[in-house]
Protein backbone atom coordinates (compact mmCIF):
# COMPACT_ATOMS: atom_id res chain seq x y z
CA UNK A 1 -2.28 -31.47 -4.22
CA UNK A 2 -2.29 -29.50 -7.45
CA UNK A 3 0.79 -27.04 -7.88
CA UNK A 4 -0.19 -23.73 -8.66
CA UNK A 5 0.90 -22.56 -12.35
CA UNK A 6 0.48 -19.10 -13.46
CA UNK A 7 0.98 -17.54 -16.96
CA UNK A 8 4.25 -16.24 -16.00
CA UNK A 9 7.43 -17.93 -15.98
CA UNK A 10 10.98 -17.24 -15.62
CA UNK A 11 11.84 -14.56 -17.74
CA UNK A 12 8.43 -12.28 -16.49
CA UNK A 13 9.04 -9.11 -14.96
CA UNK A 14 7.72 -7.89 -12.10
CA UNK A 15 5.74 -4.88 -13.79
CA UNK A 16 4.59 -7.48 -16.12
CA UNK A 17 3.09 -9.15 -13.39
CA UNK A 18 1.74 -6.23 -11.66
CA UNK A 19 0.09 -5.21 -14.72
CA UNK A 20 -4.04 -4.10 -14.28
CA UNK A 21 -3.91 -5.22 -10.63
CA UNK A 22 -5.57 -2.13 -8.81
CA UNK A 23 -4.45 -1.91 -5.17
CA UNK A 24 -5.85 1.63 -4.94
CA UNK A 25 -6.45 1.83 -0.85
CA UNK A 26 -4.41 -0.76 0.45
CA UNK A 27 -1.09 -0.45 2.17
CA UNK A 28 1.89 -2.78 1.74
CA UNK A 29 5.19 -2.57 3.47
CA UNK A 30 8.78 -3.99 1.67
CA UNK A 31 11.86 -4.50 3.78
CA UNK A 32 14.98 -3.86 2.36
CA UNK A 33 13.34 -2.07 -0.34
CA UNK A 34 16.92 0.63 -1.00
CA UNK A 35 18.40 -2.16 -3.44
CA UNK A 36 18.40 -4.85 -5.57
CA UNK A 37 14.45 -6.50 -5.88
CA UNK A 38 13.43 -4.74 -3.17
CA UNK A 39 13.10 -1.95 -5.28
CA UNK A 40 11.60 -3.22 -7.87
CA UNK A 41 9.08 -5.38 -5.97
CA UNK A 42 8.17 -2.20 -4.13
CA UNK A 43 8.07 -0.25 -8.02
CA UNK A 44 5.58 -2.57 -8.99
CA UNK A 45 3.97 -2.89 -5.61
CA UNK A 46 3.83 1.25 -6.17
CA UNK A 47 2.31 1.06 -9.85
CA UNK A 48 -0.86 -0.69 -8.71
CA UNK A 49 -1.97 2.07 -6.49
CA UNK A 50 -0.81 0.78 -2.85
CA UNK A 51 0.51 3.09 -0.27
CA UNK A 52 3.95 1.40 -0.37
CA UNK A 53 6.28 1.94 2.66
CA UNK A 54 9.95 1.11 1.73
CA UNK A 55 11.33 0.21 5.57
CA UNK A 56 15.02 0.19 5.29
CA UNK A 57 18.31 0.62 7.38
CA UNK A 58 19.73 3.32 5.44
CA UNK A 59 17.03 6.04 5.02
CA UNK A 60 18.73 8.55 3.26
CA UNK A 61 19.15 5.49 0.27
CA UNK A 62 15.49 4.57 0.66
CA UNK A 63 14.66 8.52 0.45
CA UNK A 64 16.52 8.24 -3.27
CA UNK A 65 14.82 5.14 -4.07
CA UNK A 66 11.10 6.82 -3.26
CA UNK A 67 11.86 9.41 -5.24
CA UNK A 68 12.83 7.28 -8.58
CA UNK A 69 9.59 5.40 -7.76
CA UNK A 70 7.49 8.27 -7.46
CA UNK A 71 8.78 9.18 -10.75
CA UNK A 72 8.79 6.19 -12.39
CA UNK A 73 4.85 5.57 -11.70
CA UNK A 74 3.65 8.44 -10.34
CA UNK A 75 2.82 7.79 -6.76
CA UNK A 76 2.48 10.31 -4.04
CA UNK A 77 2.08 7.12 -1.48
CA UNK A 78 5.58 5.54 -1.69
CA UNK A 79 7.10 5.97 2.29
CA UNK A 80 10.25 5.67 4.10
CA UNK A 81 11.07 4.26 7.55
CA UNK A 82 13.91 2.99 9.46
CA UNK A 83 13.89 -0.93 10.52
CA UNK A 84 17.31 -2.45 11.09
CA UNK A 85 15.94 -6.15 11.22
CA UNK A 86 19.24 -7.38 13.16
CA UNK A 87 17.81 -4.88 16.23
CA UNK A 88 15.36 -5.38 18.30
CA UNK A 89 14.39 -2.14 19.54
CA UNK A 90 14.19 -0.93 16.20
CA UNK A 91 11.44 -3.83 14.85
CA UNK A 92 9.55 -2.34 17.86
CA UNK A 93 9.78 0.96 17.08
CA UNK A 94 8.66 0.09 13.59
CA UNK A 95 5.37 -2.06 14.74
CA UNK A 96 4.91 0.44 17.35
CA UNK A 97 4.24 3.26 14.81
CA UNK A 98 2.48 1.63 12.72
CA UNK A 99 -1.28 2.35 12.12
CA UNK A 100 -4.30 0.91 10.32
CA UNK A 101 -4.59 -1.99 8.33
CA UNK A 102 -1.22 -3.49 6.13
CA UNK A 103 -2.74 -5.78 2.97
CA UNK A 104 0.51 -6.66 1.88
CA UNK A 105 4.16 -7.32 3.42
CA UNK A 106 6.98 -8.62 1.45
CA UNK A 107 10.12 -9.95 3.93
CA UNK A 108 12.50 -8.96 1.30
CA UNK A 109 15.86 -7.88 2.90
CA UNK A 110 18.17 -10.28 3.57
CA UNK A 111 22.22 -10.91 3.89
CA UNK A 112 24.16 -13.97 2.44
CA UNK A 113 27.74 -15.56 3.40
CA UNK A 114 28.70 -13.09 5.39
CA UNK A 115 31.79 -13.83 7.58
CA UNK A 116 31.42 -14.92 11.01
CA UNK A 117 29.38 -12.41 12.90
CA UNK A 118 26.76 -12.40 15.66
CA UNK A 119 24.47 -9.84 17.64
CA UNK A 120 24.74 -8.28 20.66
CA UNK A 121 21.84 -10.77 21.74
CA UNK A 122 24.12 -13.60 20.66
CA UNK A 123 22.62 -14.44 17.37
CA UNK A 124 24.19 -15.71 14.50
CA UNK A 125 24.22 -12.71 11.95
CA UNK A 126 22.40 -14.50 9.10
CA UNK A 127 19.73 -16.26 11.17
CA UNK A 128 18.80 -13.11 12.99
CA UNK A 129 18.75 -11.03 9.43
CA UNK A 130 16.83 -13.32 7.74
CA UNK A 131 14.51 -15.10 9.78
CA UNK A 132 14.60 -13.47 13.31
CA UNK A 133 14.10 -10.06 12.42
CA UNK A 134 11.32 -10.98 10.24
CA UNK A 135 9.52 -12.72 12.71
CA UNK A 136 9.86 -9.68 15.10
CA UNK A 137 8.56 -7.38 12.10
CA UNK A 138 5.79 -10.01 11.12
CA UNK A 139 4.34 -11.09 14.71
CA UNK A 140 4.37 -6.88 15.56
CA UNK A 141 2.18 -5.90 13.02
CA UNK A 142 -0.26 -8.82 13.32
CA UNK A 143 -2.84 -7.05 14.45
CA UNK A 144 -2.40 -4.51 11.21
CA UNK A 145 -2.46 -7.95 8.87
CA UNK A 146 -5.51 -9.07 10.54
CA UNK A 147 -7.34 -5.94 10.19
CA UNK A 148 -7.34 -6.29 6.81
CA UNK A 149 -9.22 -9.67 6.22
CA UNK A 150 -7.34 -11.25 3.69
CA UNK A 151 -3.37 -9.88 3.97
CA UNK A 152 -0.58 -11.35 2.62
CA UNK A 153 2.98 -12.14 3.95
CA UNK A 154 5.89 -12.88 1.16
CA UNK A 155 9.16 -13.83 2.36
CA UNK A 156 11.89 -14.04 0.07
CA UNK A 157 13.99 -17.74 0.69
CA UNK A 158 15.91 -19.44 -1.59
CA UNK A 159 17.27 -22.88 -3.34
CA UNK A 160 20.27 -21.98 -0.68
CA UNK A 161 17.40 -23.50 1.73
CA UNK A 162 18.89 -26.63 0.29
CA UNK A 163 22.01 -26.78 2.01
CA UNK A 164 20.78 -26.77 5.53
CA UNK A 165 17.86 -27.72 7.52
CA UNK A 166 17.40 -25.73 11.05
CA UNK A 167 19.48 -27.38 13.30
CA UNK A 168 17.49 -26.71 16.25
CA UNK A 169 19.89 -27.61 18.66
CA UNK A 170 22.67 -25.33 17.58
CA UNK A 171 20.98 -22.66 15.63
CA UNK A 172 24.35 -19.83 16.61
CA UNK A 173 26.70 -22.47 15.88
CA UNK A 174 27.92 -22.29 19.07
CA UNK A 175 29.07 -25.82 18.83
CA UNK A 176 29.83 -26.37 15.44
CA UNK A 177 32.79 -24.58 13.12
CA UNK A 178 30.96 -21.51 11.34
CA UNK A 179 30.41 -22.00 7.72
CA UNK A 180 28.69 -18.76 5.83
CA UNK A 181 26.88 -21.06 3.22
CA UNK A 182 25.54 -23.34 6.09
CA UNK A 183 24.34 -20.48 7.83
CA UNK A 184 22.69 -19.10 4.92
CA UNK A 185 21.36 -22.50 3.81
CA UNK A 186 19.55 -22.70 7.52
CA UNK A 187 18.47 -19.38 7.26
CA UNK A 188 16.71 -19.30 4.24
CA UNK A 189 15.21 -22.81 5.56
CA UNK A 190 13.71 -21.09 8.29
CA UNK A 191 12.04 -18.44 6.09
CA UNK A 192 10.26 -21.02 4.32
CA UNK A 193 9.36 -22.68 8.28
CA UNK A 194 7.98 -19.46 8.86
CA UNK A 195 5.53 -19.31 5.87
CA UNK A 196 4.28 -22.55 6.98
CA UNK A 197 3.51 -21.71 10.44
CA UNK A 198 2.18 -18.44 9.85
CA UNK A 199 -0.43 -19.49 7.48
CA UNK A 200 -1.42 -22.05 9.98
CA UNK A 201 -1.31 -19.88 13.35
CA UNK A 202 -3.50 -16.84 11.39
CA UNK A 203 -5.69 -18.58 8.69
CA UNK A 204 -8.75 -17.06 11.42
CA UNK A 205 -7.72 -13.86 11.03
CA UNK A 206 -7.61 -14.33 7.00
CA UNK A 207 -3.49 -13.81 6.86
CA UNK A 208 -1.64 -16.39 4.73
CA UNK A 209 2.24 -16.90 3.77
CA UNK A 210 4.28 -17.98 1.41
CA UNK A 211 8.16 -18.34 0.31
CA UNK A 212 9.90 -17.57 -3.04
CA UNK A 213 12.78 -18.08 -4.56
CA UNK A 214 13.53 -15.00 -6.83
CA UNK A 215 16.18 -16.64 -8.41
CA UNK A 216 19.81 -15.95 -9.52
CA UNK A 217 20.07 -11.85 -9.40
CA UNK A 218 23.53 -9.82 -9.23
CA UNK A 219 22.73 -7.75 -6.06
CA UNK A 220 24.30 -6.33 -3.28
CA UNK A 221 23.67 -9.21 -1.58
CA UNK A 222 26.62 -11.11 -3.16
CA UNK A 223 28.61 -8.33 -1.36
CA UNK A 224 30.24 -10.91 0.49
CA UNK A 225 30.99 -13.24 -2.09
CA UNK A 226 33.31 -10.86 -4.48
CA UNK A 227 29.49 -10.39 -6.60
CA UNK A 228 29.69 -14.21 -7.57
CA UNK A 229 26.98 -15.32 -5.31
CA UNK A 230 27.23 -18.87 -4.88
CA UNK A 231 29.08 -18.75 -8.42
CA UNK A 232 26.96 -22.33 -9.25
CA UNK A 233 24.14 -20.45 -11.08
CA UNK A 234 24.76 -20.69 -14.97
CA UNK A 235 25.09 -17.81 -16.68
CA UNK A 236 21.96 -18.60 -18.57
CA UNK A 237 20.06 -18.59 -15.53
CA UNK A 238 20.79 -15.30 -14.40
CA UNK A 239 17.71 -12.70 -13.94
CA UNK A 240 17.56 -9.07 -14.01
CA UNK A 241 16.21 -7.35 -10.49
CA UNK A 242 12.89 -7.05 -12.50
CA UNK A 243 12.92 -10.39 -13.33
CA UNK A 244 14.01 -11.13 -9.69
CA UNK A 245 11.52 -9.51 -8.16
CA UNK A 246 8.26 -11.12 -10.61
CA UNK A 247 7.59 -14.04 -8.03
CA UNK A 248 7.28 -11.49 -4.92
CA UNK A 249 4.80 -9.57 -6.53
CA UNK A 250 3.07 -12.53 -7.82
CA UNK A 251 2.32 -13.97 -4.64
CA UNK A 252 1.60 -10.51 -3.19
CA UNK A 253 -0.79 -9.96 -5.57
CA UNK A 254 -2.02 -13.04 -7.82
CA UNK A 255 -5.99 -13.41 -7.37
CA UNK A 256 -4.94 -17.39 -8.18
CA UNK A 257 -3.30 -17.20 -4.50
CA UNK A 258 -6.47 -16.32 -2.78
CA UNK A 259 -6.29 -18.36 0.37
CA UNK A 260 -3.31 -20.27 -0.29
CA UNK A 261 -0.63 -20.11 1.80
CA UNK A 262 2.10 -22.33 3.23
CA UNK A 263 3.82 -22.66 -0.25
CA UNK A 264 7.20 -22.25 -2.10
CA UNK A 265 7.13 -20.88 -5.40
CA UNK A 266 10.26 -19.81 -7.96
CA UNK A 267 9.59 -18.55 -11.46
CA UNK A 268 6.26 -17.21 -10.65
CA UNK A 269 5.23 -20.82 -10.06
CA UNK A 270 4.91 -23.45 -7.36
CA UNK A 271 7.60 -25.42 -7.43
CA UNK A 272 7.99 -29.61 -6.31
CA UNK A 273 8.29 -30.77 -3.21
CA UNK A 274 11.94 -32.82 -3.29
CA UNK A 275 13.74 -34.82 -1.00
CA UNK A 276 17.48 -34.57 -2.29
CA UNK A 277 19.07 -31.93 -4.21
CA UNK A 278 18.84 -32.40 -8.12
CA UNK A 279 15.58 -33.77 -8.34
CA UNK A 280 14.11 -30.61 -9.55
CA UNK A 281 15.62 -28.34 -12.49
CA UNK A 282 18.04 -26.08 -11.39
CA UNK A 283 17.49 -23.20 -8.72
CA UNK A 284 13.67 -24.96 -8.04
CA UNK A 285 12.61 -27.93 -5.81
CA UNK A 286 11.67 -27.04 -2.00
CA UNK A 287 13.29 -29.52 0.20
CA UNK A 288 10.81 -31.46 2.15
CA UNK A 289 11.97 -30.01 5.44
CA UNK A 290 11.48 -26.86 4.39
CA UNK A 291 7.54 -27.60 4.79
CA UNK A 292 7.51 -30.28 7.17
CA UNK A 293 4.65 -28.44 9.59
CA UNK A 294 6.70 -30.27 12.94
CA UNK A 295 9.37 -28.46 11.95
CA UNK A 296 7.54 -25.40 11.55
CA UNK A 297 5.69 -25.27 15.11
CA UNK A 298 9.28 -25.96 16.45
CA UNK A 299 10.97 -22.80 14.41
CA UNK A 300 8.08 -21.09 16.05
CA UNK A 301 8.33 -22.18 19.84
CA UNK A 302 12.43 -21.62 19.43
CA UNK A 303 12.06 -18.51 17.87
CA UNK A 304 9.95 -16.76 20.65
CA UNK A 305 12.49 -18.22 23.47
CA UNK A 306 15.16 -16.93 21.73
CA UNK A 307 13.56 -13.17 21.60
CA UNK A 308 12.09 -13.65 25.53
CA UNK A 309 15.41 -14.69 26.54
């Protein structure tokens, strides 16, 4: 299989991307979209003529950030509404009132490292941020993805899916000593998991998936790590949230990813398929795992006990 170049690369910026892509008429929603890439994915997302709903925790910081976006490209179709991912009832109440079709949604917001912390349904903090919460938010507005023919899901992962597969058998680390980077690692695994599954589960209804590693961005997701991240990325390596935020659109938009989904990309490119860490140039390389489609039906079937439960 041929991996998918563009003519973007590392250093492209998200309006660069975006540039003479006309989305007039379709709608697109962007969690976590009060910070960091979110914003700018959803700027960009904004600047090619989509109704853009920004569906964030704190809505009085999302209000601000609609505003700058209005001004900055002149919508009058960028929204605001509340979704705590880490609560149930509040994914429902999201999907719930939601209406029409949704062409585009980008599974942005995310935590990373975080100390020791779980829900009140017993879930490990990071795993139900990043991957439960997102599945909630996805499988809810199905129907809306499916009404539009050919919708597209981006969820953001990253090379931190390297340091942990899914351990399916102790996904809350209820047996095993917490670790925030393990957590993370698994995670960010299961994001990728999802991409595969959910391009295989609704290729009928025309919906595909894909992962993507922004790369290394100062955000307030290093909130938990002093604002050093992982502190492994070189300095050199660093992107700016525009920069950060070039893959999402790209796969959100990119008439090159017609019908693909399934994939990992990073600097607006597929990236390798690897099977240890360091085979692939910094920050790149999917780990096998990540796409193994077993591994991805299983994510699945665990995924939907864990929410009946």
């Amino acid at each position: 299989m041929t991996l998918i170049q563009t003519p973007f690369g590392f250093a492209s910026t998200a309006a660069e991307v975006a540039e003479g892509t006309d989305l007039s008429g379709r709608r697109a929603v962007v969690t976590g979209a009060s910070s960091g890439i979110g914003v700018e994915t959803a700027r960009a997302l904004a600047s090619t003529g989509a109704e853009v709903t920004l569906a964030v925790r704190d809505v009085a910081a999302g209000e601000h950030t609609a505003k700058d976006i209005a001004a900055s490209t002149g919508s009058t179709a960028v929204r605001v509404a509340e979704l705590d991912l880490t609560d149930p009832a509040s994914v429902a109440a999201f999907t719930s009132g939601w209406d029409g079709p949704l062409h585009v949604l980008v599974a942005n917001a995310g935590v990373m490292a975080n100390p020791e912390q779980y829900t009140e349904r017993g879930w490990e903090w990071q795993f139900a941020t990043n991957h439960i919460g997102h599945f909630l938010l996805s499988t809810g507005l199905h129907s809306a993805l499916a009404a539009d023919g050919s919708a597209r899901v981006v969820v953001v992962s990253s090379s931190g899916h390297q340091l942990s597969p899914v351990v399916f058998d102790d996904v809350n680390f209820a047996f095993r000593c917490y670790d925030p980077w393990l957590a993370y690692g698994q995670s960010k695994t299961a994001n990728v998991l999802f991409a595969v599954e959910a391009t295989r589960r609704w290729a009928r209804d025309g919906i595909t998936a894909n992962a993507v590693m922004p790369g290394g961005i100062f955000t307030n997701l290093q909130r938990h790590t002093d604002g050093r991240g992982s502190g492994t990325v070189p300095p050199e390596l660093m992107k700016t949230p525009e920069q950060g935020a070039a893959t999402s659109v790209l796969v959100a938009t990119s008439p090159l990813l017609e019908g693909i989904g399934g994939r990992y990309f990073a600097d607006c490119a597929e990236t390798p398929t690897i099977d240890r860490r360091g085979e692939a140039p910094p920050l790149h390389g999917v780990a096998r795992y990540a796409l193994d489609p077993d591994g991805a039906a299983r994510l699945w079937e665990l995924t939907e006990g864990l929410v009946r439960a």
